[in-house]
N, C-alpha and C. Protein backbone atom coordinates (compact mmCIF):
# COMPACT_ATOMS: atom_id res chain seq x y z
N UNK A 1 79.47 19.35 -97.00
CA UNK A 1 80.31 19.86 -95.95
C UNK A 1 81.36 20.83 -96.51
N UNK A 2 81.97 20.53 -96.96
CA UNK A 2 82.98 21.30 -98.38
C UNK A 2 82.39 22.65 -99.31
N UNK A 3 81.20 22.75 -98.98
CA UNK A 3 80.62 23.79 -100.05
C UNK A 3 80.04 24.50 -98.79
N UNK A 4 79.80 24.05 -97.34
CA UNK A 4 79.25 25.15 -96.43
C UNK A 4 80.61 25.60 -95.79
N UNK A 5 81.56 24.40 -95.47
CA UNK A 5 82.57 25.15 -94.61
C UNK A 5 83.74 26.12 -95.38
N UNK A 6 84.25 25.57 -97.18
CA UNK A 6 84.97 26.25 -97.59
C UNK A 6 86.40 25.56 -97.21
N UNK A 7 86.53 24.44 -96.61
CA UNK A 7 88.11 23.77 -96.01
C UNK A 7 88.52 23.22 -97.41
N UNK A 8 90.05 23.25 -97.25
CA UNK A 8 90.76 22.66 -98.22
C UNK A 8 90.70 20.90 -98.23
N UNK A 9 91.04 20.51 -99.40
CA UNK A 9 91.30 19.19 -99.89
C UNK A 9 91.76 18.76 -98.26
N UNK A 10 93.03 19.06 -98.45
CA UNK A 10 94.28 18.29 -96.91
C UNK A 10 93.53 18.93 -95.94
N UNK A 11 92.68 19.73 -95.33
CA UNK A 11 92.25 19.74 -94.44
C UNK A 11 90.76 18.47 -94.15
N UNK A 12 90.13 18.63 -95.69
CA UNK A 12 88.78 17.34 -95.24
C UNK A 12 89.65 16.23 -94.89
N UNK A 13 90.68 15.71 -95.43
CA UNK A 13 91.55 14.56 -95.51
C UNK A 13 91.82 13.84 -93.98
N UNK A 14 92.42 15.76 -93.15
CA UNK A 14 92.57 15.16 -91.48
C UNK A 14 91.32 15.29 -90.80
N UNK A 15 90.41 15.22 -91.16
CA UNK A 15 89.14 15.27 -90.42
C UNK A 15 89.23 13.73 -89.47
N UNK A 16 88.98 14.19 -88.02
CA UNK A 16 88.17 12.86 -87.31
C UNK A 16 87.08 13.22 -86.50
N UNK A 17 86.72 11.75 -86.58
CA UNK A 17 85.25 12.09 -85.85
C UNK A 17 85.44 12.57 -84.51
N UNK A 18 86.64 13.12 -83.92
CA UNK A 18 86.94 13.95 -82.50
C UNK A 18 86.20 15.55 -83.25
N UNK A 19 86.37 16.11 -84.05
CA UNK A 19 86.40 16.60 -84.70
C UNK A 19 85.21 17.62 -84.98
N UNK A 20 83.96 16.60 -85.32
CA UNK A 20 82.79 16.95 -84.99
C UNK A 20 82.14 16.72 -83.88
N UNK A 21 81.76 18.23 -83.62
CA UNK A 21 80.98 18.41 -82.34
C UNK A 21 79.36 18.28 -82.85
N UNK A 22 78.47 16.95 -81.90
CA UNK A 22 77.31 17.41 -82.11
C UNK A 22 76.11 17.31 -81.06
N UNK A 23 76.89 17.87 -80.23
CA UNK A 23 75.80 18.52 -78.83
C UNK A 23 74.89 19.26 -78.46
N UNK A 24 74.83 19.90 -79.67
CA UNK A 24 73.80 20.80 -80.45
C UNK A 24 73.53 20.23 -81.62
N UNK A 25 72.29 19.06 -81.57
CA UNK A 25 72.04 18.37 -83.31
C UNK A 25 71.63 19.69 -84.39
N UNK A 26 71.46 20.47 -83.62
CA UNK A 26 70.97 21.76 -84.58
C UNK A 26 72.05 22.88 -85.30
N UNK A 27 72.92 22.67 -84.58
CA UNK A 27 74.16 23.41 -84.95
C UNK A 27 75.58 22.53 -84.83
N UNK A 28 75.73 21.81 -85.42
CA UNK A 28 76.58 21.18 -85.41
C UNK A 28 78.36 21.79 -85.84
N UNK A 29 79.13 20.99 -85.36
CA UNK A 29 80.28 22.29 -85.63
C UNK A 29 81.59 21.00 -86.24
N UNK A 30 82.53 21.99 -87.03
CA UNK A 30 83.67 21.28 -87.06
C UNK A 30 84.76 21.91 -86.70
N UNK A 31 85.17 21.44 -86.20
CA UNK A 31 86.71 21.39 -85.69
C UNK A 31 88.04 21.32 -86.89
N UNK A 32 88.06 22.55 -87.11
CA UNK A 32 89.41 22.29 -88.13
C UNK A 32 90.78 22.24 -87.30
N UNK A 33 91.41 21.52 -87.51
CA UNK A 33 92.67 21.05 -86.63
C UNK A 33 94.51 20.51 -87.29
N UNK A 34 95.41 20.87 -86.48
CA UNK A 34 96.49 20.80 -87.31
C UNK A 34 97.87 20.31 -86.83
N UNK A 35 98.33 19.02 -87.09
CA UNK A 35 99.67 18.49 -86.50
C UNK A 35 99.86 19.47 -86.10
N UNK A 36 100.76 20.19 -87.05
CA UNK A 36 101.96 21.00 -87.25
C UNK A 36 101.55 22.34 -86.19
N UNK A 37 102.56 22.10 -85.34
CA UNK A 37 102.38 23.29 -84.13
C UNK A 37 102.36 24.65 -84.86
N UNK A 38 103.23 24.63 -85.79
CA UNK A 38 103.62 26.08 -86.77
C UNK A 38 101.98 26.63 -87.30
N UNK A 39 100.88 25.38 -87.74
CA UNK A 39 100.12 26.10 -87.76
C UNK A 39 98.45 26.34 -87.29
N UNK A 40 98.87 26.48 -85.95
CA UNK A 40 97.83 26.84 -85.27
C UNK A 40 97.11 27.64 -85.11
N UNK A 41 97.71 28.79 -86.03
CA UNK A 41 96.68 29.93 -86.43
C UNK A 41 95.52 29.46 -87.02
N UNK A 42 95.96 28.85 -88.01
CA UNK A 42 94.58 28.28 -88.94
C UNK A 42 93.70 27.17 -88.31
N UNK A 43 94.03 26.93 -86.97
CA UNK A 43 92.30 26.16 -86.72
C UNK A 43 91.68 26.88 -86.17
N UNK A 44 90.23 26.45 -86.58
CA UNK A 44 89.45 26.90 -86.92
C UNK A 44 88.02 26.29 -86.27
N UNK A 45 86.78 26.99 -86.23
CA UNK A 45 85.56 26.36 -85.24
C UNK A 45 84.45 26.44 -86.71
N UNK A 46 83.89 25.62 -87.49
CA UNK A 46 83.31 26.02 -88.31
C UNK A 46 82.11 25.54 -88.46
N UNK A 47 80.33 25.97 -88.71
CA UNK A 47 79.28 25.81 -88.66
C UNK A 47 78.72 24.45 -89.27
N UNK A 48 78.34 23.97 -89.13
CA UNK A 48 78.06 22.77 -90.72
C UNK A 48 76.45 22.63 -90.95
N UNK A 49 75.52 23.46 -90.09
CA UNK A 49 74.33 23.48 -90.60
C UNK A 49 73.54 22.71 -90.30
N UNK A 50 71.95 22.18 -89.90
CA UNK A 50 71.41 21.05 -89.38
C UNK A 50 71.09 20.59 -89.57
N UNK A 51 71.24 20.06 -90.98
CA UNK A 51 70.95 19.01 -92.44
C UNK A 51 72.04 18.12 -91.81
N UNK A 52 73.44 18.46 -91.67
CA UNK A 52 74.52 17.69 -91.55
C UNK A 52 74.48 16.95 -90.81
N UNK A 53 73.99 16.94 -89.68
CA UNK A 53 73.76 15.61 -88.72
C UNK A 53 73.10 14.72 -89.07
N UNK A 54 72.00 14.95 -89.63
CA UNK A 54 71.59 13.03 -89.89
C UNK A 54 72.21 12.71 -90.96
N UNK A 55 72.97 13.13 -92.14
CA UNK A 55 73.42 12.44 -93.07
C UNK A 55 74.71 12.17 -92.53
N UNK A 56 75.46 12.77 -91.78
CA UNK A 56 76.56 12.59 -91.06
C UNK A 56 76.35 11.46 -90.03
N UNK A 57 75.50 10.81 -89.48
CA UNK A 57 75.22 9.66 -88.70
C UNK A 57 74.86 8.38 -89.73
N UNK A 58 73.92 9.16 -90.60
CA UNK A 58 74.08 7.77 -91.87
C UNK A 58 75.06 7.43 -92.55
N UNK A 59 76.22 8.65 -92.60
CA UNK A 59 77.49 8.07 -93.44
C UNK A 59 78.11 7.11 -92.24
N UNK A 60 78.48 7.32 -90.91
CA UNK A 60 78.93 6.87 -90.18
C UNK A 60 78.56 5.43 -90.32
N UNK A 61 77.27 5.42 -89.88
CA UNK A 61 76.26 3.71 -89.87
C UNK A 61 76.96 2.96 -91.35
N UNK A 62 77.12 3.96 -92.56
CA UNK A 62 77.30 2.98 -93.62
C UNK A 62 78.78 3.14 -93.81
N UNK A 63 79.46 4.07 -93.92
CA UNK A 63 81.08 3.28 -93.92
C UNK A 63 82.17 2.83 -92.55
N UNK A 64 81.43 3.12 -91.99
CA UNK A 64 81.87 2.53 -90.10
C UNK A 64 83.57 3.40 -90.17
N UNK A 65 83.82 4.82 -90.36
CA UNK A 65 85.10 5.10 -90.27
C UNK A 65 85.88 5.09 -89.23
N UNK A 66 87.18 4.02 -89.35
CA UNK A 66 88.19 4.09 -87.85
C UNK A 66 88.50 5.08 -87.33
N UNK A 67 89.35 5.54 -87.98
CA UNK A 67 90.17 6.91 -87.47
C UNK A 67 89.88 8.20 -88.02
N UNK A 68 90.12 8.41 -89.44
CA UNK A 68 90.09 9.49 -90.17
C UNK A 68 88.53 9.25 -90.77
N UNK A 69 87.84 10.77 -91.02
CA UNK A 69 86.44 10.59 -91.53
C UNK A 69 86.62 9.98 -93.08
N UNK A 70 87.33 10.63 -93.54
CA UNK A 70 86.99 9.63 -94.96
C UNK A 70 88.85 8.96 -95.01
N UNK A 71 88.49 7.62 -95.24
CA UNK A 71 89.27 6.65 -95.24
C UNK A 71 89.73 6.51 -96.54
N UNK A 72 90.27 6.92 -97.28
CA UNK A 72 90.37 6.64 -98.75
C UNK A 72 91.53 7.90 -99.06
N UNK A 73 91.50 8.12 -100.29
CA UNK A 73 92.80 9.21 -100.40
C UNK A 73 92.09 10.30 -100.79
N UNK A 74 92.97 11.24 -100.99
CA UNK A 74 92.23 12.30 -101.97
C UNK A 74 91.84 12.29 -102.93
N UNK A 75 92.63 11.60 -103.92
CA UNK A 75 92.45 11.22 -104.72
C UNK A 75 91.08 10.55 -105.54
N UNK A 76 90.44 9.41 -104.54
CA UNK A 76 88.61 8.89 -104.25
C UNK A 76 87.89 9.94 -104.19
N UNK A 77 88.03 10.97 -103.47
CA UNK A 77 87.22 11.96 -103.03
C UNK A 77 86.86 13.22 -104.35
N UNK A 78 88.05 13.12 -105.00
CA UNK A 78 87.63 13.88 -105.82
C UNK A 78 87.01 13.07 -106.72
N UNK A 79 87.36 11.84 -107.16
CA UNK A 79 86.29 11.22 -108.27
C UNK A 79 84.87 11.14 -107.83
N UNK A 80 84.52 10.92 -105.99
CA UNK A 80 83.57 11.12 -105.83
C UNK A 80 82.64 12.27 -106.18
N UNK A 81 83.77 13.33 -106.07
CA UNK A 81 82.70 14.81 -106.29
C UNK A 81 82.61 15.08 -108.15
N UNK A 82 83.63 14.43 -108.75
CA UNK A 82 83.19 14.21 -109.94
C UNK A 82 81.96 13.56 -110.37
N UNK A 83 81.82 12.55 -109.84
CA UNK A 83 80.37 11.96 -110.02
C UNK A 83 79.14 12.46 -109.16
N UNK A 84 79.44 13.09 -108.31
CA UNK A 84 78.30 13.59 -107.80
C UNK A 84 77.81 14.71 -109.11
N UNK A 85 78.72 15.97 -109.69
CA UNK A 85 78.66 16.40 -110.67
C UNK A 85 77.85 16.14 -111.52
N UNK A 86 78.39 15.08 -112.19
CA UNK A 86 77.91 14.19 -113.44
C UNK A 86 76.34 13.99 -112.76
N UNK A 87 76.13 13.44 -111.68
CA UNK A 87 74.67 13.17 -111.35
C UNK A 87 73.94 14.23 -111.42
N UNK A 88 74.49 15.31 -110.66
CA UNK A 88 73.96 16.35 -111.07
C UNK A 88 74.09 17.61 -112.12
N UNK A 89 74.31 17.14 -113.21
CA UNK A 89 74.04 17.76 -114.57
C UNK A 89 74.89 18.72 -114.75
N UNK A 90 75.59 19.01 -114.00
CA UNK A 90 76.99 19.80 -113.55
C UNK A 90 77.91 19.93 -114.83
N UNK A 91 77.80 20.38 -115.81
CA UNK A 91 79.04 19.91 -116.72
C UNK A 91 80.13 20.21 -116.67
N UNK A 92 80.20 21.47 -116.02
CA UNK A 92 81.91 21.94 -115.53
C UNK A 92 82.12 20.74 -114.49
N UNK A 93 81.86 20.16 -114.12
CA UNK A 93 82.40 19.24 -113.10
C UNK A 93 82.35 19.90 -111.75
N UNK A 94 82.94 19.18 -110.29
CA UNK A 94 83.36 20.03 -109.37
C UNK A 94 84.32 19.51 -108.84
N UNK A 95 85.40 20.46 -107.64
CA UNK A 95 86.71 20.28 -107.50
C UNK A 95 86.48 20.63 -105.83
N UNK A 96 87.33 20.24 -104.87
CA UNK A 96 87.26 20.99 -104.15
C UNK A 96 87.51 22.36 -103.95
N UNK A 97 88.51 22.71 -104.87
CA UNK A 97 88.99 23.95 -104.67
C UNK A 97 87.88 25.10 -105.47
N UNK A 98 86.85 24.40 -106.48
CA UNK A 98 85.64 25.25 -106.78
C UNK A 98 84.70 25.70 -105.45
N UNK A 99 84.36 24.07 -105.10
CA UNK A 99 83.88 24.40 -103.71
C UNK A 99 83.73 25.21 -102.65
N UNK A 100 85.31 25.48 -102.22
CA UNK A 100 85.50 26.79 -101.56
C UNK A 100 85.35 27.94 -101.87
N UNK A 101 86.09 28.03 -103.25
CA UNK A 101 85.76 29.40 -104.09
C UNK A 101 84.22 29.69 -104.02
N UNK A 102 83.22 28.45 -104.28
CA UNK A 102 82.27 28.99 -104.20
C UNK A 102 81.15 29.50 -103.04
N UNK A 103 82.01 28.22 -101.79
CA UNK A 103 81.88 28.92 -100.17
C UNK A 103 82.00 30.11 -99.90
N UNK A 104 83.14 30.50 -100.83
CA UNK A 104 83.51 31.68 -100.11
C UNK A 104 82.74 33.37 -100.81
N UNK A 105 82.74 32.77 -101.94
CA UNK A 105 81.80 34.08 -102.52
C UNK A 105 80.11 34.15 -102.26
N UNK A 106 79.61 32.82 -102.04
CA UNK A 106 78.10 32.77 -101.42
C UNK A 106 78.58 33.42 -99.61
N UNK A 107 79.53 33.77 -99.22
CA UNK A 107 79.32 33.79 -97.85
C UNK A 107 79.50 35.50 -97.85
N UNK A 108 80.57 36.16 -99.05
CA UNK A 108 80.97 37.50 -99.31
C UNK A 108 79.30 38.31 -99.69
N UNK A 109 78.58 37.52 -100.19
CA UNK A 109 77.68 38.02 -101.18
C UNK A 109 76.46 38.05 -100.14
N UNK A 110 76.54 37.19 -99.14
CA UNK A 110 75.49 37.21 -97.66
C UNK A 110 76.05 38.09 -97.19
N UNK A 111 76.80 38.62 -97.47
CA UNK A 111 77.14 40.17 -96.15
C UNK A 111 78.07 39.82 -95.41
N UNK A 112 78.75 38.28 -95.33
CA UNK A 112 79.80 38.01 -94.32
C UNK A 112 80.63 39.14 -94.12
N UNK A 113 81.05 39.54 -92.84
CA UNK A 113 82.30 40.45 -92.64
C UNK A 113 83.34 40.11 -93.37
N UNK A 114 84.33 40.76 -93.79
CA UNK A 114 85.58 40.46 -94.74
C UNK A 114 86.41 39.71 -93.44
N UNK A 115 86.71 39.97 -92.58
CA UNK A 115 87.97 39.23 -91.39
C UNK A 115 87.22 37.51 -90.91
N UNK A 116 85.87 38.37 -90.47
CA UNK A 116 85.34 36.88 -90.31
C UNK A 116 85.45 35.74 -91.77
N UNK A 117 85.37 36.19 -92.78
CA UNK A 117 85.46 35.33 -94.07
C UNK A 117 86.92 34.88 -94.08
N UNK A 118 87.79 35.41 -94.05
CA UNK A 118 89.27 35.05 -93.88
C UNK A 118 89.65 34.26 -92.49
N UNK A 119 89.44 34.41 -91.63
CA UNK A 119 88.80 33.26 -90.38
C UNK A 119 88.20 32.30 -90.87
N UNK A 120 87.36 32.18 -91.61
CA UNK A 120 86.40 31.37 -91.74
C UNK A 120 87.36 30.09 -92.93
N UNK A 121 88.21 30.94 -93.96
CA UNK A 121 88.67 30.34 -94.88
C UNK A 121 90.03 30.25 -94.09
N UNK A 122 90.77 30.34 -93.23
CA UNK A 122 92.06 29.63 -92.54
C UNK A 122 93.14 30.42 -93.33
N UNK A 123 92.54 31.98 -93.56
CA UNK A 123 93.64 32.44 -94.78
C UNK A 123 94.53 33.21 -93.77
N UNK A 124 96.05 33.79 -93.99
CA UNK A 124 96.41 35.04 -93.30
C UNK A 124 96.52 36.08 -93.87
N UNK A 125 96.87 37.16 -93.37
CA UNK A 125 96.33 38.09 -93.57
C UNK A 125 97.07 38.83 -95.24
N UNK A 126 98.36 37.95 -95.12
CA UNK A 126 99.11 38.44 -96.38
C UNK A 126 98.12 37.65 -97.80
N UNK A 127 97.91 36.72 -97.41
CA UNK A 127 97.44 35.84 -98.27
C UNK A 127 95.81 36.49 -98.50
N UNK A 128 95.30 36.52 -97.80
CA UNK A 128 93.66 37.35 -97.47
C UNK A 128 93.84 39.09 -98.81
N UNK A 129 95.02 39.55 -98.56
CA UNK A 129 95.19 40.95 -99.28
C UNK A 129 94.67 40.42 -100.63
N UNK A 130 95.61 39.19 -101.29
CA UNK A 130 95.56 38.81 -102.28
C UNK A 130 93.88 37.84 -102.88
N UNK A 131 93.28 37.52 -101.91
CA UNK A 131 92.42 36.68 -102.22
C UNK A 131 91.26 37.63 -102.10
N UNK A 132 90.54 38.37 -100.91
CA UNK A 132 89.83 39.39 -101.01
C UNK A 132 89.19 40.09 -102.62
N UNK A 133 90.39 40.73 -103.14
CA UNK A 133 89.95 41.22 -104.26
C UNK A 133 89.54 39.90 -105.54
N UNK A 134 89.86 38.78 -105.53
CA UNK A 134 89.56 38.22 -106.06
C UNK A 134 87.70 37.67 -106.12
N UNK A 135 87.92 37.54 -104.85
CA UNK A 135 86.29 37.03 -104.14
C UNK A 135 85.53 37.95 -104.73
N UNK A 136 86.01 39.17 -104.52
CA UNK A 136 84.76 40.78 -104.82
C UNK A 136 84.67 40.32 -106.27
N UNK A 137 85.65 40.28 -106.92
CA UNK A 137 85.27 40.12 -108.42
C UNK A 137 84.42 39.24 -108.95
N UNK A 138 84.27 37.83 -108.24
CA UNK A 138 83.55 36.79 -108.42
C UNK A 138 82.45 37.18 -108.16
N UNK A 139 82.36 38.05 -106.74
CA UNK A 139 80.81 38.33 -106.35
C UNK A 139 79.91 39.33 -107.48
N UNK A 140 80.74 39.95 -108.04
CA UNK A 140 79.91 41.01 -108.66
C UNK A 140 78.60 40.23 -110.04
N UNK A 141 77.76 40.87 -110.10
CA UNK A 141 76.82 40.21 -111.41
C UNK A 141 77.36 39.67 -112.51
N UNK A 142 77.07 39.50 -113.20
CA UNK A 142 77.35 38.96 -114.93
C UNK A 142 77.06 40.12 -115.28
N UNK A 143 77.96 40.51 -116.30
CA UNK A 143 77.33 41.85 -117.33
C UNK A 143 76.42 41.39 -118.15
């Protein structure tokens, strides 16, 4: 979910199952969402692909979450994606914040529009000036 949508750590954190829409099992969507009235710019409507629904109904069936989708801290979550890593032969490890980085340059490198990508990543536009050129650089080949 984290490597298609590109959301931050504190954003997977407030995830609830209000959250995900799946009325379309084929296109399933998330709902990025935000206390803080100040920032309502940054929610957001985001794709999650149609793999995500049945593993998203089997996580449900197996950790039965109350309120928030993952019940645990941030803290769990990243050891989880550490070991997912490790399982998968990963030796740099992974982070969330690789994650996105790497959301976001697989999405630059598909042709995404530059505004829609900054939409997509909850950035503004001051912040987008600065991140933009970064992304291009990532996207370019290996010498």
């Amino acid at each position: 979910m984290i490597l298609q949508t590109g959301i931050k750590k504190g954003e997977c954190m407030e995830i609830k199952q209000e959250h995900i829409d799946l009325s379309n099992p084929q296109a399933p969507v998330l709902y990025v969402r935000y206390v803080d009235p100040r920032r309502t710019l940054k929610e957001r409507k985001l794709a999650l692909g149609p793999i995500f629904t049945s593993v998203y109904r089997q996580y449900l069936r197996e950790y039965q979450p109350k309120e928030y989708l993952f019940e645990c801290t941030a803290r769990n979550l990243e050891y989880v994606l550490e070991d997912l890593a490790t399982a998968a032969g990963v030796e740099s490890g992974a982070s969330f914040e690789q994650l996105r980085w790497t959301c976001a340059v697989r999405d630059y490198r598909n042709g995404m529009p530059a505004e829609q990508l900054r939409q997509k990543l909850g950035l503004s536009h001051i912040t987008w000036r600065e991140t933009l050129p970064k992304i291009q650089k990532l996207a370019r080949p290996a010498l």
